[in-house]
C-alpha atoms as a PDB file:
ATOM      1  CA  UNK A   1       0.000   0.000   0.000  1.00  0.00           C
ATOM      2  CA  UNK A   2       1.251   3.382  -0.822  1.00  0.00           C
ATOM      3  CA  UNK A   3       1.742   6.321   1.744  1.00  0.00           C
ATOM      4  CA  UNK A   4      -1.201   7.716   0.306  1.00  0.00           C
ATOM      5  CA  UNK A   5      -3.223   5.533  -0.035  1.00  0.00           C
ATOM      6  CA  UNK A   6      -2.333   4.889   3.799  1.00  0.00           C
ATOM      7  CA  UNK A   7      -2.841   8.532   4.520  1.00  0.00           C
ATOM      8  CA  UNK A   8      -6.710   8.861   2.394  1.00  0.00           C
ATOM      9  CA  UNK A   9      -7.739   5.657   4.865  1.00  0.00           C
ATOM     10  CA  UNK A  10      -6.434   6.660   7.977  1.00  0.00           C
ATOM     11  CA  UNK A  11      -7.288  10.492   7.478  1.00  0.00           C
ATOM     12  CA  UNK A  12      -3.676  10.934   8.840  1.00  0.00           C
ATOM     13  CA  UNK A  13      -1.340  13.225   6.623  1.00  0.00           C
ATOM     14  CA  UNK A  14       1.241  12.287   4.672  1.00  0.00           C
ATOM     15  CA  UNK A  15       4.056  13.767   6.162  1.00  0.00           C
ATOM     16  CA  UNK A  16       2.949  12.330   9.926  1.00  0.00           C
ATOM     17  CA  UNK A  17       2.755   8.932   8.259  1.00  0.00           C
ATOM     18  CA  UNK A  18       5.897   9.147   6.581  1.00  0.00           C
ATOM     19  CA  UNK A  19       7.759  10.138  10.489  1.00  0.00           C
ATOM     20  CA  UNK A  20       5.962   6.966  12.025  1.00  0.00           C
ATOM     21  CA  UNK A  21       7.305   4.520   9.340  1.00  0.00           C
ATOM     22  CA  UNK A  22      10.862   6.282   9.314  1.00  0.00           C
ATOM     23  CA  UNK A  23      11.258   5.810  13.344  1.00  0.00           C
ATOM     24  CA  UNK A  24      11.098   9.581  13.904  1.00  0.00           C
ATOM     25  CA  UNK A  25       8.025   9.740  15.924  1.00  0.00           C
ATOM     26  CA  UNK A  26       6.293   6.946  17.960  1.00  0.00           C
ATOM     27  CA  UNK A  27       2.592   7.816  16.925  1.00  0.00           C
ATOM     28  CA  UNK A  28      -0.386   8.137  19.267  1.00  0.00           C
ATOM     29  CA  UNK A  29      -2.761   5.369  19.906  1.00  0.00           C
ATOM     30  CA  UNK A  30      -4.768   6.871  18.085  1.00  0.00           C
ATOM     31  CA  UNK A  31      -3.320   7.432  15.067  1.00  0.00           C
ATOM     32  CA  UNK A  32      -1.748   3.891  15.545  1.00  0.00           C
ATOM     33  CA  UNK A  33      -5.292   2.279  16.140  1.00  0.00           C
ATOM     34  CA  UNK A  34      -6.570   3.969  12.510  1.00  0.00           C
ATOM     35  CA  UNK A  35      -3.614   2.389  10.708  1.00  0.00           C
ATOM     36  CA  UNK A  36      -3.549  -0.892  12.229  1.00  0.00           C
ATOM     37  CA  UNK A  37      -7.744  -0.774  10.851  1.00  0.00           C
ATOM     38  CA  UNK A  38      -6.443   0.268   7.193  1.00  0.00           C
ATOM     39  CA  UNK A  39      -4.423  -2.324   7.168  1.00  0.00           C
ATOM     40  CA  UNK A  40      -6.677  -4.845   8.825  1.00  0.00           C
ATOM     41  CA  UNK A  41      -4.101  -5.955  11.631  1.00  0.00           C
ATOM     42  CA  UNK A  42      -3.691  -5.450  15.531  1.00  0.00           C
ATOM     43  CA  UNK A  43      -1.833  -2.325  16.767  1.00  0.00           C
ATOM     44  CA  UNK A  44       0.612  -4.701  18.386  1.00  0.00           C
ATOM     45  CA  UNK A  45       1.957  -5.935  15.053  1.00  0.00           C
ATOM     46  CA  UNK A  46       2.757  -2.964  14.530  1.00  0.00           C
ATOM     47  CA  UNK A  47       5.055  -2.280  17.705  1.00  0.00           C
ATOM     48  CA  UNK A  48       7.735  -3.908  18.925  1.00  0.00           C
END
């Protein structure tokens, strides 16, 4: 899936996305519940 497409099914924005994946922020629970439902997982599998 593409950051964008990511971003248009989370309602996050690109850029915030694009910290998460590099390491440079952590992400709220939030944010991290709404991408773990785009991509139809558990928020822990997306933790370490």
């Amino acid at each position: 899936m593409t950051l964008r497409a990511l971003a248009e099914r989370t309602g996050l924005a690109n850029g915030y996305l694009s910290e998460i994946e590099r390491g440079l922020k952590t992400g709220s629970v939030k944010a991290l519940h709404r991408i773990a439902a785009a991509l139809d997982t558990r928020i822990d599998t997306l933790v370490d």
